[in-house]
N, C-alpha and C. Protein backbone atom coordinates (compact mmCIF):
# COMPACT_ATOMS: atom_id res chain seq x y z
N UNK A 1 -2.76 -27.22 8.18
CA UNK A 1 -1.78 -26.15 8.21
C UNK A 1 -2.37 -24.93 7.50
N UNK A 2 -1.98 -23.78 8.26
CA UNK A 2 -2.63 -22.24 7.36
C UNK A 2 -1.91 -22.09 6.57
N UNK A 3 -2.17 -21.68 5.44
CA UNK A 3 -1.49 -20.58 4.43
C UNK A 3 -1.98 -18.89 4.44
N UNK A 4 -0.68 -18.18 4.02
CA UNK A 4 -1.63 -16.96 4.18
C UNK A 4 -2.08 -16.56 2.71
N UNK A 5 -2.98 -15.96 2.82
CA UNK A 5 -3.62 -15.72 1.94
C UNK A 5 -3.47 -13.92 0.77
N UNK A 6 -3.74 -13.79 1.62
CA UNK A 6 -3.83 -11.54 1.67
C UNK A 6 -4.08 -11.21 2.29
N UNK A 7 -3.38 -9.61 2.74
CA UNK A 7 -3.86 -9.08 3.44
C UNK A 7 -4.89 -8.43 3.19
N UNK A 8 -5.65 -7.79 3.98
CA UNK A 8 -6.90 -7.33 3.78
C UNK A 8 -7.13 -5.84 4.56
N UNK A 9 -7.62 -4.98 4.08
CA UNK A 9 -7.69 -3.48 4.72
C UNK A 9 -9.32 -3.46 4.81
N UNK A 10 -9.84 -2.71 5.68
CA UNK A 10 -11.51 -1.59 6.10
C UNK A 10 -10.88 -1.18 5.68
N UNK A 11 -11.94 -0.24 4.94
CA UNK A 11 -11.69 1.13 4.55
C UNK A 11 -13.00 1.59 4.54
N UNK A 12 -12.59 3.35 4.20
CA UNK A 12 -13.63 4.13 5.03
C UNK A 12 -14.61 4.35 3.41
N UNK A 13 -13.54 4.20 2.23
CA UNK A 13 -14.21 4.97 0.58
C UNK A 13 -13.35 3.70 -0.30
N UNK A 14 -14.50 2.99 -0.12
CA UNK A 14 -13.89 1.67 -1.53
C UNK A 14 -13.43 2.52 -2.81
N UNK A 15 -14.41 3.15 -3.05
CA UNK A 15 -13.77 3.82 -4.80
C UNK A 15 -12.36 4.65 -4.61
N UNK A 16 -12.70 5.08 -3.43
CA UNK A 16 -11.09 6.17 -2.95
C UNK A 16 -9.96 5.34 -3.18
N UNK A 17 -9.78 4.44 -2.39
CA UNK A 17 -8.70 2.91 -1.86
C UNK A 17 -8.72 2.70 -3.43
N UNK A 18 -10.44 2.25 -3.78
CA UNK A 18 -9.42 1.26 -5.10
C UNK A 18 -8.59 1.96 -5.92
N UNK A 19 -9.13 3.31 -6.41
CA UNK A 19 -8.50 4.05 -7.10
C UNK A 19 -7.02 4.43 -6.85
N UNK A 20 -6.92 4.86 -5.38
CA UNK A 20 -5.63 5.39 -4.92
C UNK A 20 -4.23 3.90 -5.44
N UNK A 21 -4.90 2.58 -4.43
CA UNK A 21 -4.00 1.17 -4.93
C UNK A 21 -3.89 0.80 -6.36
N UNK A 22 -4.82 1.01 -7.68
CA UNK A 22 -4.93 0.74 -9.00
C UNK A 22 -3.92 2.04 -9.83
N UNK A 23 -4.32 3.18 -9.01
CA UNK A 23 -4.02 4.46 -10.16
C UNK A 23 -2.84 5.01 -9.79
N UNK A 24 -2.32 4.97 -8.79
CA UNK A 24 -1.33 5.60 -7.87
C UNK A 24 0.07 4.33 -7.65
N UNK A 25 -0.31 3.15 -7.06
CA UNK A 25 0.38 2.72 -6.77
C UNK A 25 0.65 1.23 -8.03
N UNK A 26 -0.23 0.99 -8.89
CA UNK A 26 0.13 0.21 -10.00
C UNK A 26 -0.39 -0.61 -9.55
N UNK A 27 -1.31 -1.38 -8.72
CA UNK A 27 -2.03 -2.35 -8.40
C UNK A 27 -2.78 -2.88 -9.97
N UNK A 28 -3.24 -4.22 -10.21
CA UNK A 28 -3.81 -4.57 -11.17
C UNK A 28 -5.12 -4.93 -10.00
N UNK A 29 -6.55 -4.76 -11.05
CA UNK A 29 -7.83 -5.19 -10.06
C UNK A 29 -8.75 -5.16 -11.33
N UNK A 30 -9.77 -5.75 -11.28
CA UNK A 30 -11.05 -5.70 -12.17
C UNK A 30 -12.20 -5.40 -11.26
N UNK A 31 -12.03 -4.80 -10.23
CA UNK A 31 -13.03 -4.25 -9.20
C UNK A 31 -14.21 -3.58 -10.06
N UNK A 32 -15.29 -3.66 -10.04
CA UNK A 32 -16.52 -3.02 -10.76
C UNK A 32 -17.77 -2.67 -9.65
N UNK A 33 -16.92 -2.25 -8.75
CA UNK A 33 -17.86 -0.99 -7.31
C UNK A 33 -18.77 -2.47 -6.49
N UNK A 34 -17.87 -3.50 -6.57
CA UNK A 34 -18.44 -4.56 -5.72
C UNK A 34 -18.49 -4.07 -4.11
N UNK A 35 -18.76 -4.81 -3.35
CA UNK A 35 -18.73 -4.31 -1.89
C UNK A 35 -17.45 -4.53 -1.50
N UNK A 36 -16.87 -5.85 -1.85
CA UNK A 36 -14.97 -5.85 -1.36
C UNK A 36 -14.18 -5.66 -3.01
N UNK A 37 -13.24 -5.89 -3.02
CA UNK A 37 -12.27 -5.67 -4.13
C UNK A 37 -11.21 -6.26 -3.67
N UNK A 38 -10.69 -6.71 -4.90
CA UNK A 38 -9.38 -7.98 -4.78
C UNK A 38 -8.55 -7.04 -5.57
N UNK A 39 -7.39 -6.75 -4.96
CA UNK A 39 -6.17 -6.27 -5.93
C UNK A 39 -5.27 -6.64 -5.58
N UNK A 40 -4.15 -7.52 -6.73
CA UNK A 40 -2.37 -7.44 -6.42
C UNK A 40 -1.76 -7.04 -7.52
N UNK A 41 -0.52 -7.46 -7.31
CA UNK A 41 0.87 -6.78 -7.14
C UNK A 41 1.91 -8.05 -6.97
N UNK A 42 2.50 -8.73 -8.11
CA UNK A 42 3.58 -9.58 -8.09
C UNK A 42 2.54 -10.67 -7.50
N UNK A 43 3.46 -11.70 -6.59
CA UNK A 43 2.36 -12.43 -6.19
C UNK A 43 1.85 -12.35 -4.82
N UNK A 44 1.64 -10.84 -4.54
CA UNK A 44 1.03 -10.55 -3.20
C UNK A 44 -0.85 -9.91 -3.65
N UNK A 45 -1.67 -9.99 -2.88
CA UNK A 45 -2.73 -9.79 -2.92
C UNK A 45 -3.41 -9.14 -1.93
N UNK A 46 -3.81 -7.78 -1.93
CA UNK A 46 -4.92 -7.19 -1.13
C UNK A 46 -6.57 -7.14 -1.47
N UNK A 47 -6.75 -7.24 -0.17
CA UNK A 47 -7.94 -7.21 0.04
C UNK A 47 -8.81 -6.26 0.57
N UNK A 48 -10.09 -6.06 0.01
CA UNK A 48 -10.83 -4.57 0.93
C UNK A 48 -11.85 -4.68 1.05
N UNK A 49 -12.48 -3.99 2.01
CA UNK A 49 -14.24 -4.54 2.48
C UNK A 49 -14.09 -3.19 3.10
N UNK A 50 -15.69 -2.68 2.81
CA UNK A 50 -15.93 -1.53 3.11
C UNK A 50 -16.00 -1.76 5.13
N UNK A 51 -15.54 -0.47 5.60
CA UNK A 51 -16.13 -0.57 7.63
C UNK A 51 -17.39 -1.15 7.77
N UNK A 52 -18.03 -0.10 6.98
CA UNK A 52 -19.46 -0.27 7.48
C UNK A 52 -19.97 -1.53 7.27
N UNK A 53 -19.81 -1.93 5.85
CA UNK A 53 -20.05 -3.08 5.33
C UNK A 53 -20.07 -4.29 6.20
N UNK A 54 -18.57 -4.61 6.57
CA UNK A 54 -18.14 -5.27 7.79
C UNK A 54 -18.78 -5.37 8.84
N UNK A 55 -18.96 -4.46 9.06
CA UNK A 55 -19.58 -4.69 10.77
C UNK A 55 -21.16 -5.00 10.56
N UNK A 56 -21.92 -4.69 9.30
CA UNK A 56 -23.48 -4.66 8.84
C UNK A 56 -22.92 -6.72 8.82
N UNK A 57 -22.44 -6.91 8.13
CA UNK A 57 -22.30 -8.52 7.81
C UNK A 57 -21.72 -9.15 9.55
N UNK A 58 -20.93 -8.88 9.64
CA UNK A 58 -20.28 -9.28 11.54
C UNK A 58 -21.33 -8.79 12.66
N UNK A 59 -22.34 -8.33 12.46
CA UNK A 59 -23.26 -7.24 13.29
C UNK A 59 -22.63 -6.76 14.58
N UNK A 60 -21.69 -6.46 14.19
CA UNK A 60 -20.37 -5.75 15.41
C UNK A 60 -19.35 -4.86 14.94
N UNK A 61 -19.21 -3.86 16.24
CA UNK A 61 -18.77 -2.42 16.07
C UNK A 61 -17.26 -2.69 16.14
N UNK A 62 -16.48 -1.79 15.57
CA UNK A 62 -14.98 -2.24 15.79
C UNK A 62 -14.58 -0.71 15.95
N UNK A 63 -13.61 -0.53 16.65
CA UNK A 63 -12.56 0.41 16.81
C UNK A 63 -11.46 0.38 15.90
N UNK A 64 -11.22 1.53 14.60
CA UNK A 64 -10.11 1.51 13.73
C UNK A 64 -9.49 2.71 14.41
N UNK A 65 -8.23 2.88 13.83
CA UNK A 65 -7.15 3.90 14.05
C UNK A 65 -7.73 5.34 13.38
N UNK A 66 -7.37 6.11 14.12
CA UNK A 66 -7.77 7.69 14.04
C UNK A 66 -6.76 8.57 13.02
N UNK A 67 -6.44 8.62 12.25
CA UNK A 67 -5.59 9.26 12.06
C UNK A 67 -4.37 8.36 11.22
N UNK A 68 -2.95 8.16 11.21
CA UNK A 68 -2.00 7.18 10.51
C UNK A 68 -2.19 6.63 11.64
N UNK A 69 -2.47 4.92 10.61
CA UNK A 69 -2.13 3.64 11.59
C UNK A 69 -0.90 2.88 11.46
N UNK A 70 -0.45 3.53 12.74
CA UNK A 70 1.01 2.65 13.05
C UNK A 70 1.05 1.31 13.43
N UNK A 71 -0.20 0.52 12.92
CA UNK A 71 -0.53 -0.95 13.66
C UNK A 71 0.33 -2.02 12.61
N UNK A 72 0.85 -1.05 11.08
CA UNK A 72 0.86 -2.34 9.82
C UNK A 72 1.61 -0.89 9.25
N UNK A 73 1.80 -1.82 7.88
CA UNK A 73 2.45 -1.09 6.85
C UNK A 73 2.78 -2.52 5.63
N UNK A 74 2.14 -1.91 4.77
CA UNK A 74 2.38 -2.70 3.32
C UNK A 74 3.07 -2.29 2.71
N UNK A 75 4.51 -3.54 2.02
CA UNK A 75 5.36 -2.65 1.95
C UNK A 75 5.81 -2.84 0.45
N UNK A 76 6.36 -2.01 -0.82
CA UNK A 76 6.46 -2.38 -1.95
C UNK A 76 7.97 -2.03 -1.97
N UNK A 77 8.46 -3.32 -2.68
CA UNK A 77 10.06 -3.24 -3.54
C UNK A 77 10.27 -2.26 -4.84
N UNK A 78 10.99 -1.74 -4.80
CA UNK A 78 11.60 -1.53 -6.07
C UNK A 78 12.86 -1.57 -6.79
N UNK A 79 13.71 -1.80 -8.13
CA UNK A 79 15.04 -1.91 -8.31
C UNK A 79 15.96 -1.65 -7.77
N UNK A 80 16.18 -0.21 -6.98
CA UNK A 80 17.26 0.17 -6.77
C UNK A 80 17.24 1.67 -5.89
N UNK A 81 18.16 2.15 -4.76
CA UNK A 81 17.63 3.13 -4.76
C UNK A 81 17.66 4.47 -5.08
N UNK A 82 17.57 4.66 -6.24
CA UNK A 82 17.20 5.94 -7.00
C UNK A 82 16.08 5.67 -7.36
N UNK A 83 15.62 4.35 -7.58
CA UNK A 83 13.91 4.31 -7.85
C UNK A 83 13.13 4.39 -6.59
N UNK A 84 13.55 4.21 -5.32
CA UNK A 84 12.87 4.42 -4.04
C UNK A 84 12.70 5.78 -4.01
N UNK A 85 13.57 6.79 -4.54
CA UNK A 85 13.41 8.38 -4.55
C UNK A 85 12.03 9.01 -6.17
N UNK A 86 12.53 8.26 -6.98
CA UNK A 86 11.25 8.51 -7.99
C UNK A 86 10.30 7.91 -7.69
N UNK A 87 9.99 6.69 -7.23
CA UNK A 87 9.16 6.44 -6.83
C UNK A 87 7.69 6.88 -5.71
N UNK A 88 8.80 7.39 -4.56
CA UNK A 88 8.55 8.17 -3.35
C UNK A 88 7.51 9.74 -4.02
N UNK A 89 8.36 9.81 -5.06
CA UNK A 89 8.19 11.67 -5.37
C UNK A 89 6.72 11.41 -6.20
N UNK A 90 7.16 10.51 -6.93
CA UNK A 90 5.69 10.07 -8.29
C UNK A 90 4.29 9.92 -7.08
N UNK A 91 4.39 9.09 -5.96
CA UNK A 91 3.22 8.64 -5.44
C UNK A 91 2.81 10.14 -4.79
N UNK A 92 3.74 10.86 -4.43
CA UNK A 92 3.48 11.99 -2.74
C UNK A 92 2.73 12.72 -4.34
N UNK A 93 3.20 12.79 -5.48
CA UNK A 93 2.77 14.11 -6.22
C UNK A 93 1.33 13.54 -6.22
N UNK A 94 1.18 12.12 -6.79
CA UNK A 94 -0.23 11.44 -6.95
C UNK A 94 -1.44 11.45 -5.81
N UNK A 95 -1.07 11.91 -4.40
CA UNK A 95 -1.97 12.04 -3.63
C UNK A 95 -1.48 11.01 -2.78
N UNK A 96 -0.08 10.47 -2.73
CA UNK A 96 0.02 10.05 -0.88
C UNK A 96 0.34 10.83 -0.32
N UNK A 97 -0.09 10.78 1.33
CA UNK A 97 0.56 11.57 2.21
C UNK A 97 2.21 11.02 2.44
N UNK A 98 3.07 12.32 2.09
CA UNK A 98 4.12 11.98 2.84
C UNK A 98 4.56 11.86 4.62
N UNK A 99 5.27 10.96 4.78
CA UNK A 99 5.45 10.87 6.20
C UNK A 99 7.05 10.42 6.32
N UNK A 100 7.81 10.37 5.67
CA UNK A 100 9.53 9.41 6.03
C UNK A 100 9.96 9.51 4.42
N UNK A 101 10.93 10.51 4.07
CA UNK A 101 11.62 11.20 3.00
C UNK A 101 12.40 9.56 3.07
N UNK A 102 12.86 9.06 1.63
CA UNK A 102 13.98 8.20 1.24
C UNK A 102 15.10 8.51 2.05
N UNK A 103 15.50 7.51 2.76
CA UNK A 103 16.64 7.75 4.03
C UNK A 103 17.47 5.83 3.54
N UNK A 104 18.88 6.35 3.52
CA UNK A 104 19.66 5.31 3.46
C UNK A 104 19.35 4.59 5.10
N UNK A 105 19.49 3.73 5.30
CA UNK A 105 19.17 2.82 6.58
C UNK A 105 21.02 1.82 6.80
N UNK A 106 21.11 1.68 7.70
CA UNK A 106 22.46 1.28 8.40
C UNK A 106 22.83 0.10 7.82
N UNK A 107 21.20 -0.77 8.45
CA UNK A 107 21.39 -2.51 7.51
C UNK A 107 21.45 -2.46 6.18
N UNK A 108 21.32 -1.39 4.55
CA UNK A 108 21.71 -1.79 3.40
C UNK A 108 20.65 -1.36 2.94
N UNK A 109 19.44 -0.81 3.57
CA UNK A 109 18.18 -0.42 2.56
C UNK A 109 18.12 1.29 2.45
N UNK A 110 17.51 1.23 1.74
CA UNK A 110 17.08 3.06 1.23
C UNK A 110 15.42 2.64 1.54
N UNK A 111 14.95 3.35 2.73
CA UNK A 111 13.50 2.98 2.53
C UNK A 111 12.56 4.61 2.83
N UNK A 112 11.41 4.37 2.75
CA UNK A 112 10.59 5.53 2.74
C UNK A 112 9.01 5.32 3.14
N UNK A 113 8.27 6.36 3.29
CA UNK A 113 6.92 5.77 4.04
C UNK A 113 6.33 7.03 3.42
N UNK A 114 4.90 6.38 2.82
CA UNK A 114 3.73 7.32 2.68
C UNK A 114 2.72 6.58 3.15
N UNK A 115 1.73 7.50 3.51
CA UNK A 115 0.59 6.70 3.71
C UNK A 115 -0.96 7.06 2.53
N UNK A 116 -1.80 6.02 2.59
CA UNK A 116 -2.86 6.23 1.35
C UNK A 116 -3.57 6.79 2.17
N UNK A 117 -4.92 7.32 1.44
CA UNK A 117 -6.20 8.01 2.05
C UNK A 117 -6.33 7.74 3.55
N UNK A 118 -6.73 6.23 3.66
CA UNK A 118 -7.18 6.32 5.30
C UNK A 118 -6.22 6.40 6.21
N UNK A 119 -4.84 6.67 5.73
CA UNK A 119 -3.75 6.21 6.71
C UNK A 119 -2.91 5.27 7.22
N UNK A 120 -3.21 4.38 6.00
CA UNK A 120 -2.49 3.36 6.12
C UNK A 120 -0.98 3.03 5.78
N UNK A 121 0.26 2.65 6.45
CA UNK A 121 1.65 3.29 6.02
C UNK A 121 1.97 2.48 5.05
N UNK A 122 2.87 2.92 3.78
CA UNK A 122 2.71 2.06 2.65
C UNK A 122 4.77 2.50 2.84
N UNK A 123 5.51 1.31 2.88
CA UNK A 123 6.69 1.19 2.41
C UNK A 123 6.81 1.26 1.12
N UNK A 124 8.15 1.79 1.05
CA UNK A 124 8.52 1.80 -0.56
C UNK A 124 10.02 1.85 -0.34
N UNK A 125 11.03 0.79 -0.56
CA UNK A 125 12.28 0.57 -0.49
C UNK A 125 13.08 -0.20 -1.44
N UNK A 126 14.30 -0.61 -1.11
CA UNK A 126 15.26 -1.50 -2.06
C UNK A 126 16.78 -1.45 -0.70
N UNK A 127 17.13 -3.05 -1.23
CA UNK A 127 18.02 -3.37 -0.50
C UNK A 127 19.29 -3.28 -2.01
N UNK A 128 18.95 -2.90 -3.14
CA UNK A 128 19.66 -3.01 -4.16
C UNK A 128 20.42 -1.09 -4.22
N UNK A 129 21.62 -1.18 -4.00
CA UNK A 129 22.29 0.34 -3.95
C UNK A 129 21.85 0.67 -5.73
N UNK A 130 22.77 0.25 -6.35
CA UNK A 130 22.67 0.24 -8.15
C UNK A 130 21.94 -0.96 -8.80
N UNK A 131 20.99 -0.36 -9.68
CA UNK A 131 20.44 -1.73 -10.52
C UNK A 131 21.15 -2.02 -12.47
N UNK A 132 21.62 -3.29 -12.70
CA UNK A 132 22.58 -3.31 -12.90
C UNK A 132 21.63 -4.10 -14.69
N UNK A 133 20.57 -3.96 -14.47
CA UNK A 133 19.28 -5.21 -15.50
C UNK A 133 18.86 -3.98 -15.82
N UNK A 134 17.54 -4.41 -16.45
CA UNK A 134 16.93 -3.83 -17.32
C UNK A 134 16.20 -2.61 -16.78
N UNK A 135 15.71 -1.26 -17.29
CA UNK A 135 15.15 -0.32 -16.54
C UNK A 135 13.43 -1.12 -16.32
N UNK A 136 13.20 -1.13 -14.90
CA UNK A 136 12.24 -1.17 -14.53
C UNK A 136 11.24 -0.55 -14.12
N UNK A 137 10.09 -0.87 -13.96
CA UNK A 137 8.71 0.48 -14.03
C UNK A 137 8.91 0.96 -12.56
């Protein structure tokens, strides 16, 4: 039987990615400019391997997305949503691209979309209206 493991991103600038997922988005990593880099987040885990890298080890060419890839989206929780709106504002100031302003949603979520350097769409939501515990990061 499979388990999954992590997901895993190409990317075009390992130091860019790691930095942007570590410095921007709160990722924990001990990455030290290896060729891939392991970073998570609760108990989810990404993964990264440089393009080129990839295809030098696979000795095969691949076709990535041009521009935002609408193929995926990694998506992060937070308390409540007034933290989906600080949240949203903290990352776009930090260097994500904005793409989908904090919008209440029909089914019960407040969600929002930026994407990192290469374009990859990064959720940021909460199915929680008011958080009612402790202030969270």
């Amino acid at each position: 039987m499979l388990t999954m493991n992590a997901v895993g991103l190409f990317v075009t600038d390992m130091e860019k990615m790691v930095s942007f997922y570590r410095d921007v988005m709160g990722m924990q990593t001990d990455w030290a400019g290896d060729v891939n880099a392991e970073l998570s987040c609760g108990g989810a885990r990404l993964i990264m391997f440089g393009r080129d890298d990839f295809e030098a080890m696979t000795a095969r060419k691949y076709a990535y997305p041009n521009g935002r890839n609408g193929t995926m989206e990694l998506s992060f929780d937070v308390a409540d949503f007034a933290r989906v709106d600080a949240e949203y504002e903290r990352v776009v100031k930090a260097g994500a691209t904005p793409i989908f302003p904090p919008t209440d949603e029909p089914w019960g979520q407040r969600t929002s979309y930026v994407a990192d350097p290469d374009g990859n769409l990064i959720e940021i939501s909460s199915f929680v209206r008011e958080w009612e515990g402790w202030d969270s990061p």
